[in-house]
PDB file of N, CA and C in Angstrom:
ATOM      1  N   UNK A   1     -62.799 180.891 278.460  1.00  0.00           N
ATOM      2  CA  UNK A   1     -64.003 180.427 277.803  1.00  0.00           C
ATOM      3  C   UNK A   1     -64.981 179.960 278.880  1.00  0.00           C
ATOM      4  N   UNK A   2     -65.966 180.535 278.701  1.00  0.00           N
ATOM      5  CA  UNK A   2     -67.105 180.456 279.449  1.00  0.00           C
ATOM      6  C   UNK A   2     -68.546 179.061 278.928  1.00  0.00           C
ATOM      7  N   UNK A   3     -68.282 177.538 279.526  1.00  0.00           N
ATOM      8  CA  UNK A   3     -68.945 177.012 279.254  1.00  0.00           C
ATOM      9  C   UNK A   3     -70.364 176.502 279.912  1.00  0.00           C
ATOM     10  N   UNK A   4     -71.602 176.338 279.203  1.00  0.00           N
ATOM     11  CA  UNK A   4     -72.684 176.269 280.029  1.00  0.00           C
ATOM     12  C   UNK A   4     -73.294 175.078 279.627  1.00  0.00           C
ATOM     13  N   UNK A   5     -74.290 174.640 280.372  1.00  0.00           N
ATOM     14  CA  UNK A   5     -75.257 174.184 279.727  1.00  0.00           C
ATOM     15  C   UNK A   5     -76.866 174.352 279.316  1.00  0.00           C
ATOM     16  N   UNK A   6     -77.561 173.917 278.251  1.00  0.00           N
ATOM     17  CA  UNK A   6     -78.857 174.447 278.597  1.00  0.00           C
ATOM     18  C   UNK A   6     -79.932 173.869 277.649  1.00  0.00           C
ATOM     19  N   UNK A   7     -81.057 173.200 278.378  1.00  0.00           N
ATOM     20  CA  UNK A   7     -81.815 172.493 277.577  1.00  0.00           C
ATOM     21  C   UNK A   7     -82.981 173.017 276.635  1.00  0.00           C
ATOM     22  N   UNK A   8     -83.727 172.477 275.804  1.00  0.00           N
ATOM     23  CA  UNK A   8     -84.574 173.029 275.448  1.00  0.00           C
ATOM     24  C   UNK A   8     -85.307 173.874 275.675  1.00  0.00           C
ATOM     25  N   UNK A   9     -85.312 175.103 275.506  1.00  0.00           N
ATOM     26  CA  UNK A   9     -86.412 176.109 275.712  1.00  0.00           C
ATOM     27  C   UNK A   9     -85.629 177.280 276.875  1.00  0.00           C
ATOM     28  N   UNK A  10     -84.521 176.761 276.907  1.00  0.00           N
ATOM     29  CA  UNK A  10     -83.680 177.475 277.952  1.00  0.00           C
ATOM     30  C   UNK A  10     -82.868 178.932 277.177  1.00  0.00           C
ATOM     31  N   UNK A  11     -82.597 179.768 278.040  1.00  0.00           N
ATOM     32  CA  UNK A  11     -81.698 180.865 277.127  1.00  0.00           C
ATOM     33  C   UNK A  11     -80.528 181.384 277.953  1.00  0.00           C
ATOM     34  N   UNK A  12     -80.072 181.973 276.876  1.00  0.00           N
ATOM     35  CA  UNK A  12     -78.350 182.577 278.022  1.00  0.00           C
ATOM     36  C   UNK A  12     -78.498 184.107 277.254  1.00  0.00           C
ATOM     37  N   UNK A  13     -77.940 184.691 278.071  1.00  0.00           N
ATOM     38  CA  UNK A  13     -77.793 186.546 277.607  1.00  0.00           C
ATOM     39  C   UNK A  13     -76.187 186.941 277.415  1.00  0.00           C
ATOM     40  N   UNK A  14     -75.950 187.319 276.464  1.00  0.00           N
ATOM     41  CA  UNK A  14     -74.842 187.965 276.491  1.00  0.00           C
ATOM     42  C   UNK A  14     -74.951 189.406 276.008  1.00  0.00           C
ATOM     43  N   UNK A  15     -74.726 190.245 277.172  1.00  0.00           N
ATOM     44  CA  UNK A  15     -74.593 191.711 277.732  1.00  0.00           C
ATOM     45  C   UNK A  15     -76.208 191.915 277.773  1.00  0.00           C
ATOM     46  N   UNK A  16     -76.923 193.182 277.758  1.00  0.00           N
ATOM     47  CA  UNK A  16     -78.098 193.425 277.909  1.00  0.00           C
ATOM     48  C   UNK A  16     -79.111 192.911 276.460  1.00  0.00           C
ATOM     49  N   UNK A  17     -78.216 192.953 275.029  1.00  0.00           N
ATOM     50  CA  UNK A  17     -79.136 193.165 273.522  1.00  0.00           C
ATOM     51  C   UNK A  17     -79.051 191.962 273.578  1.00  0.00           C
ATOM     52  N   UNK A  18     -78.251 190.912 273.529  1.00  0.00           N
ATOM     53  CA  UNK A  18     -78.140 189.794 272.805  1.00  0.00           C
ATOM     54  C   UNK A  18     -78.837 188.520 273.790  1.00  0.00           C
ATOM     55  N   UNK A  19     -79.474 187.654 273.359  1.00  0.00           N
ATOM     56  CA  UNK A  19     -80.270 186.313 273.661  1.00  0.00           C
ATOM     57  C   UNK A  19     -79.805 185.632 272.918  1.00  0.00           C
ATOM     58  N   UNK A  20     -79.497 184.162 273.417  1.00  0.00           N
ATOM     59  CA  UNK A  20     -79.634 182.915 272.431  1.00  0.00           C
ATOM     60  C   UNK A  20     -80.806 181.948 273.387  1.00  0.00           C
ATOM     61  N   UNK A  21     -81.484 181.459 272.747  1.00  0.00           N
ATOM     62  CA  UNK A  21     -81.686 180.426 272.949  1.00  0.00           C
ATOM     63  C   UNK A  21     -82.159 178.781 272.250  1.00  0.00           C
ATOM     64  N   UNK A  22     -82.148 177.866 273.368  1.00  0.00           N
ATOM     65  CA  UNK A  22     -81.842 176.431 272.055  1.00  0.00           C
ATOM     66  C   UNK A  22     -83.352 176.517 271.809  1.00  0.00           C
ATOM     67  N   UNK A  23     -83.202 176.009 270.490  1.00  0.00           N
ATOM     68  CA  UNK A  23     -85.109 175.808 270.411  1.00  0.00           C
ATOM     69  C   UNK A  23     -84.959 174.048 270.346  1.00  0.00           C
ATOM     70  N   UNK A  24     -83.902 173.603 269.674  1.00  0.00           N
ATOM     71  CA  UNK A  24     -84.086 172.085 269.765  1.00  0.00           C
ATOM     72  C   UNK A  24     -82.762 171.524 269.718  1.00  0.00           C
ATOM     73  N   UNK A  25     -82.643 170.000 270.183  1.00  0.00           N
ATOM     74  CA  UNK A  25     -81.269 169.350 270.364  1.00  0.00           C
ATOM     75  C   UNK A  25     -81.745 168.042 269.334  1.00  0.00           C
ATOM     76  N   UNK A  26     -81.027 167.824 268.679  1.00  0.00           N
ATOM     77  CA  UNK A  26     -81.239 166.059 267.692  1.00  0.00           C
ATOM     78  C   UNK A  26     -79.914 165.689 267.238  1.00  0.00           C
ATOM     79  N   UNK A  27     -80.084 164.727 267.288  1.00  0.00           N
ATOM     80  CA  UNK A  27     -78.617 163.585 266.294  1.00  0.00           C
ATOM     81  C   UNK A  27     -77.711 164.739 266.692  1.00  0.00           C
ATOM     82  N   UNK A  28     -76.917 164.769 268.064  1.00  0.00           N
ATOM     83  CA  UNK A  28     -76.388 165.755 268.471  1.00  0.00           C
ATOM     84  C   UNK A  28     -75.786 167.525 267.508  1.00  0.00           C
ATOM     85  N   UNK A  29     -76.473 167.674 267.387  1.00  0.00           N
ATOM     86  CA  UNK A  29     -77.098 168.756 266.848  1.00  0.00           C
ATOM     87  C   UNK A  29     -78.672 169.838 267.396  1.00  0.00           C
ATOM     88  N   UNK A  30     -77.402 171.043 267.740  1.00  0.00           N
ATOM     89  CA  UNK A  30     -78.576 172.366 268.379  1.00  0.00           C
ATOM     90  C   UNK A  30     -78.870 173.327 267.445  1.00  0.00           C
ATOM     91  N   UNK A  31     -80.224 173.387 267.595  1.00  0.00           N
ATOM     92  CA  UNK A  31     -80.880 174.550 266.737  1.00  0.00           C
ATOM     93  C   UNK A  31     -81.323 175.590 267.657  1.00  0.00           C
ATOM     94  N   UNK A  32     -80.676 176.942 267.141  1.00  0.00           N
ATOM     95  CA  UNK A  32     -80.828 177.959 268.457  1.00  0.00           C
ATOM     96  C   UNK A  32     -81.147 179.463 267.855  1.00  0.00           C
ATOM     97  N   UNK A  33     -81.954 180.365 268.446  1.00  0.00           N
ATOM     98  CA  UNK A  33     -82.503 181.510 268.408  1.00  0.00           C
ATOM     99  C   UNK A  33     -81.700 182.641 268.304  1.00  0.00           C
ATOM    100  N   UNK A  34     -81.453 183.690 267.937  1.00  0.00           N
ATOM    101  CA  UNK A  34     -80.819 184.240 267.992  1.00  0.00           C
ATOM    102  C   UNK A  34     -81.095 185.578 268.142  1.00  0.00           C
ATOM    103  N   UNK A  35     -81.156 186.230 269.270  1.00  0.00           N
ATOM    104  CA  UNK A  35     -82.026 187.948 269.359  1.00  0.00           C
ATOM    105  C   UNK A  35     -80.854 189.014 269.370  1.00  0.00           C
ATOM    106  N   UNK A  36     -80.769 189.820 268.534  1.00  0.00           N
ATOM    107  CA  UNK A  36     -79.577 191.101 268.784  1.00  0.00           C
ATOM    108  C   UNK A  36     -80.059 191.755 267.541  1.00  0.00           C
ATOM    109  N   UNK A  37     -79.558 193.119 268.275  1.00  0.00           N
ATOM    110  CA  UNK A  37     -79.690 194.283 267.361  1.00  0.00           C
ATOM    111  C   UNK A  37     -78.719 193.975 265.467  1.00  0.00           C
ATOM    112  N   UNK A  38     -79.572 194.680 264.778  1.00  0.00           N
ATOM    113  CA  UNK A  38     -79.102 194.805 263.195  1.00  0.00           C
ATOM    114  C   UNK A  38     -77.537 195.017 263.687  1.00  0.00           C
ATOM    115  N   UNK A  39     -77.115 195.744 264.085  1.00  0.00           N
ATOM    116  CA  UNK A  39     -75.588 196.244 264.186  1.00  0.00           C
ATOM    117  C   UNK A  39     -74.556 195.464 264.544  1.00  0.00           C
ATOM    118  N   UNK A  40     -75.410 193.677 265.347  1.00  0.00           N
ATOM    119  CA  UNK A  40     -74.122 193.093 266.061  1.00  0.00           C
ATOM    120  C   UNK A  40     -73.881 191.944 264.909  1.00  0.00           C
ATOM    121  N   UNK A  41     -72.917 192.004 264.584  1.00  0.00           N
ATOM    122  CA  UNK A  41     -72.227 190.942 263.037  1.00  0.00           C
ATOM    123  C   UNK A  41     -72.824 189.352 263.444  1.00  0.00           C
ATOM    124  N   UNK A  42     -73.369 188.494 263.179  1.00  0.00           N
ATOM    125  CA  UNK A  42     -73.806 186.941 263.827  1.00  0.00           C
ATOM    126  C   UNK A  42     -73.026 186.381 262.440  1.00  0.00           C
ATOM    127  N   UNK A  43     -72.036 185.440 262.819  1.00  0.00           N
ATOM    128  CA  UNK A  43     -71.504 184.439 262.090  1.00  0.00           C
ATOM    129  C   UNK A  43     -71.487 182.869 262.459  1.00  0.00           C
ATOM    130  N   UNK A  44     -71.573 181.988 261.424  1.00  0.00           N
ATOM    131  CA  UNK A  44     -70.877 180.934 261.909  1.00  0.00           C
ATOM    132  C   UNK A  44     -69.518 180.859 261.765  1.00  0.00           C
ATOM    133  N   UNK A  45     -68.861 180.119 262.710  1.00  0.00           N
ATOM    134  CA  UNK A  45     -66.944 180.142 262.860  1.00  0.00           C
ATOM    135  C   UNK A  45     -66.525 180.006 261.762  1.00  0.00           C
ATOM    136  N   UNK A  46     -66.806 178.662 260.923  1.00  0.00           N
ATOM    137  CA  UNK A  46     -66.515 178.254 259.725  1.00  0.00           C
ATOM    138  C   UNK A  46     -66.715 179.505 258.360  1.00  0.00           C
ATOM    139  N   UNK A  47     -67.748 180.255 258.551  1.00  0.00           N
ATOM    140  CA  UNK A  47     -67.708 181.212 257.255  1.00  0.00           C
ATOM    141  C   UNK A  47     -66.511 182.632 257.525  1.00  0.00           C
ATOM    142  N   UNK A  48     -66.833 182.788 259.009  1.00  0.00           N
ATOM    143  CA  UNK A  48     -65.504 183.957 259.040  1.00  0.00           C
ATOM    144  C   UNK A  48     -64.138 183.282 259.087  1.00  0.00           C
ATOM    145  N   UNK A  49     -64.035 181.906 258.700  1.00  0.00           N
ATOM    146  CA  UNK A  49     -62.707 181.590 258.444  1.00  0.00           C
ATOM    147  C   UNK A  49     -62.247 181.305 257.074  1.00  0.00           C
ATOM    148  N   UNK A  50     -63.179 181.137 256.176  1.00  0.00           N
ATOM    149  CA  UNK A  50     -63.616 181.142 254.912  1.00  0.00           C
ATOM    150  C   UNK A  50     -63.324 182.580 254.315  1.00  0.00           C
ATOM    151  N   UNK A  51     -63.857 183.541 254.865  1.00  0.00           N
ATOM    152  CA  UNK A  51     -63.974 184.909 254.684  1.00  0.00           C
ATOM    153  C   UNK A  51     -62.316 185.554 254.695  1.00  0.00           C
ATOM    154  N   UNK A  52     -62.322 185.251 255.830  1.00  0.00           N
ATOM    155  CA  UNK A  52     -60.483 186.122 256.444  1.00  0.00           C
ATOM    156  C   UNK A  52     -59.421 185.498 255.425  1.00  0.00           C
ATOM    157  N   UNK A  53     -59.841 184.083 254.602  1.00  0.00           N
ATOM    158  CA  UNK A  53     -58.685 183.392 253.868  1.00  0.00           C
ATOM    159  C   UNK A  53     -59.003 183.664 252.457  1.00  0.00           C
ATOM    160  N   UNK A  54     -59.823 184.064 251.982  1.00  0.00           N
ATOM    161  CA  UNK A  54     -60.149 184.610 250.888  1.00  0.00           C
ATOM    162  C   UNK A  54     -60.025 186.074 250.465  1.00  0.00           C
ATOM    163  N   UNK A  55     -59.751 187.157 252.102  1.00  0.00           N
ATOM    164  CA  UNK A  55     -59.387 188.563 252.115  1.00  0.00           C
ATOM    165  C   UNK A  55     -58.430 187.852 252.256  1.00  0.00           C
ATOM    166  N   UNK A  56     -57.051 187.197 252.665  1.00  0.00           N
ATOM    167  CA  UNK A  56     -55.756 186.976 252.631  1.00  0.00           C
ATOM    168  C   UNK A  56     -55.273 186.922 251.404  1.00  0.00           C
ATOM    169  N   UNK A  57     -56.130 186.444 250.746  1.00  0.00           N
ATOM    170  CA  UNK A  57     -55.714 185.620 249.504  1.00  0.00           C
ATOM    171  C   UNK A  57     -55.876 186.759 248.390  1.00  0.00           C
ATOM    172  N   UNK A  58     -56.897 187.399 248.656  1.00  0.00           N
ATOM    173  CA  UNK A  58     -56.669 188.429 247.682  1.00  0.00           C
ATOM    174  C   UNK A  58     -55.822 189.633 247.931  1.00  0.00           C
ATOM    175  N   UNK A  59     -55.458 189.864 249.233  1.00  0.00           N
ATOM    176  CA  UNK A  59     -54.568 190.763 249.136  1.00  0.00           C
ATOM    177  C   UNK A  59     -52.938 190.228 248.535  1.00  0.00           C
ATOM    178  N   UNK A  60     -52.561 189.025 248.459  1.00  0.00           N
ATOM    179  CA  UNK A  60     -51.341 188.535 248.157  1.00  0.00           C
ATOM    180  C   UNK A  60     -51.102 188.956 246.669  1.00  0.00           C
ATOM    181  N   UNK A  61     -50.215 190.008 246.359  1.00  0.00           N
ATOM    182  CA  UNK A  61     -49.421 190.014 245.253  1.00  0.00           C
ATOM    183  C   UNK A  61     -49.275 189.010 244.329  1.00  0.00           C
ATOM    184  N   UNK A  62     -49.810 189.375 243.087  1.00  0.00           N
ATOM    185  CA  UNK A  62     -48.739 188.694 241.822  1.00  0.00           C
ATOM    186  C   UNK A  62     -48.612 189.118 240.820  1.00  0.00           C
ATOM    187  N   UNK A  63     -47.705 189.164 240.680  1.00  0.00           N
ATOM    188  CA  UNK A  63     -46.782 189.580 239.277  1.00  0.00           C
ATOM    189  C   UNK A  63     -47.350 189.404 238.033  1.00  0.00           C
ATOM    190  N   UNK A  64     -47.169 189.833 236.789  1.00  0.00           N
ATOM    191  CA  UNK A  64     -48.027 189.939 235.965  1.00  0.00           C
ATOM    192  C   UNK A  64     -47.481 188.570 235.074  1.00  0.00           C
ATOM    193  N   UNK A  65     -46.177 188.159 234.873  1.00  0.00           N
ATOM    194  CA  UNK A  65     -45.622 186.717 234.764  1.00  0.00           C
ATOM    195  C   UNK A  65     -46.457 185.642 235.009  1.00  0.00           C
ATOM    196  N   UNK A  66     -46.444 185.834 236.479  1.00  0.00           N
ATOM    197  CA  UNK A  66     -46.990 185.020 237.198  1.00  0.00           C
ATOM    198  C   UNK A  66     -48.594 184.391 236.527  1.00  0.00           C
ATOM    199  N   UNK A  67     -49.091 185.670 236.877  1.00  0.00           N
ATOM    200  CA  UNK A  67     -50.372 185.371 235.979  1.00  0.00           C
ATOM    201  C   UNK A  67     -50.527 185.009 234.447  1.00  0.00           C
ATOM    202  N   UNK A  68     -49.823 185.531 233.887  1.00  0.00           N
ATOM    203  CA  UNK A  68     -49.447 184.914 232.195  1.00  0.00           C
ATOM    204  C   UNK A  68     -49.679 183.524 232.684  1.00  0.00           C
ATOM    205  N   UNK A  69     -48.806 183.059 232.780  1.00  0.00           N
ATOM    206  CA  UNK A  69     -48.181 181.627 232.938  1.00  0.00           C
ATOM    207  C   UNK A  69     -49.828 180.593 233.885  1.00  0.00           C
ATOM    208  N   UNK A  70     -50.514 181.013 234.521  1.00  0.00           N
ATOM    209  CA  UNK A  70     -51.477 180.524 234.835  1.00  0.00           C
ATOM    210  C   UNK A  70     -52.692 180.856 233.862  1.00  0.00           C
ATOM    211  N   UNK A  71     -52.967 181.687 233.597  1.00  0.00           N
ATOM    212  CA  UNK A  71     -53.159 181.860 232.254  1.00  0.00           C
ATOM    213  C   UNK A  71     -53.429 180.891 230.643  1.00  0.00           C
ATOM    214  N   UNK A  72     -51.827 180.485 230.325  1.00  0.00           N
ATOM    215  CA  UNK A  72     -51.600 179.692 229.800  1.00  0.00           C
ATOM    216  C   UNK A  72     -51.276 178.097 230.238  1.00  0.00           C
ATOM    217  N   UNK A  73     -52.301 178.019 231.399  1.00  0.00           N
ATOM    218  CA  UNK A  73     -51.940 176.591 232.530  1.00  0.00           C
ATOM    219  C   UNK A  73     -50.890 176.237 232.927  1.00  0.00           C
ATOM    220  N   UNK A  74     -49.974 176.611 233.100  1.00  0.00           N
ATOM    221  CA  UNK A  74     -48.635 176.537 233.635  1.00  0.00           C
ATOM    222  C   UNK A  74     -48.796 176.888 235.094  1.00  0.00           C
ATOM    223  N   UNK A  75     -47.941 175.763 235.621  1.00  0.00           N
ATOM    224  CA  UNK A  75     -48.181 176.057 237.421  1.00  0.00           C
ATOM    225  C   UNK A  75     -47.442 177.265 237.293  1.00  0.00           C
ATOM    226  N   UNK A  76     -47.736 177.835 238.265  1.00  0.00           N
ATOM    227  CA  UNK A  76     -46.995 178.699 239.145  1.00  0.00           C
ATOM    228  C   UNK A  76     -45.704 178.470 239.966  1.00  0.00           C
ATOM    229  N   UNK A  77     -46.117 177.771 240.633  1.00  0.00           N
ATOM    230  CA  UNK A  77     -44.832 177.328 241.550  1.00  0.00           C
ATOM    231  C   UNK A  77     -43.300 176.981 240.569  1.00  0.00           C
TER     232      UNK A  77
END
């Protein structure tokens, strides 16, 4: 992991397409720019972890029991 620093109005490049830079720092909290082509995916960490556990979750099997029974509010477990 590659850590930097960089103040207002400053920018960092990653490969030739992509730019960030901060536009502002407050109540430790950065607000930052973001330049790259339509094609490169921009996430925050928190939603592609949100994302990957909700494709987990739907790929997990259940039985048609199973679902009855939740269904009719009955735990599962």
């Amino acid at each position: 992991m590659l850590i930097l620093q960089r103040k207002e109005g400053e920018s960092l490049l990653i490969g030739d397409e992509v730019e960030i830079t901060v536009l502002s720092v407050e109540a430790g909290r950065a607000r930052l720019a973001i330049q790259a082509p339509r094609s490169v995916t921009i996430l925050r960490s928190e939603l592609k972890v949100a994302a990957d556990a909700n494709r987990e979750a739907a790929d997990e099997e259940v039985s048609p029991l199973e679902l009855l029974g939740v269904l009719k509010g009955q735990d599962p477990k």
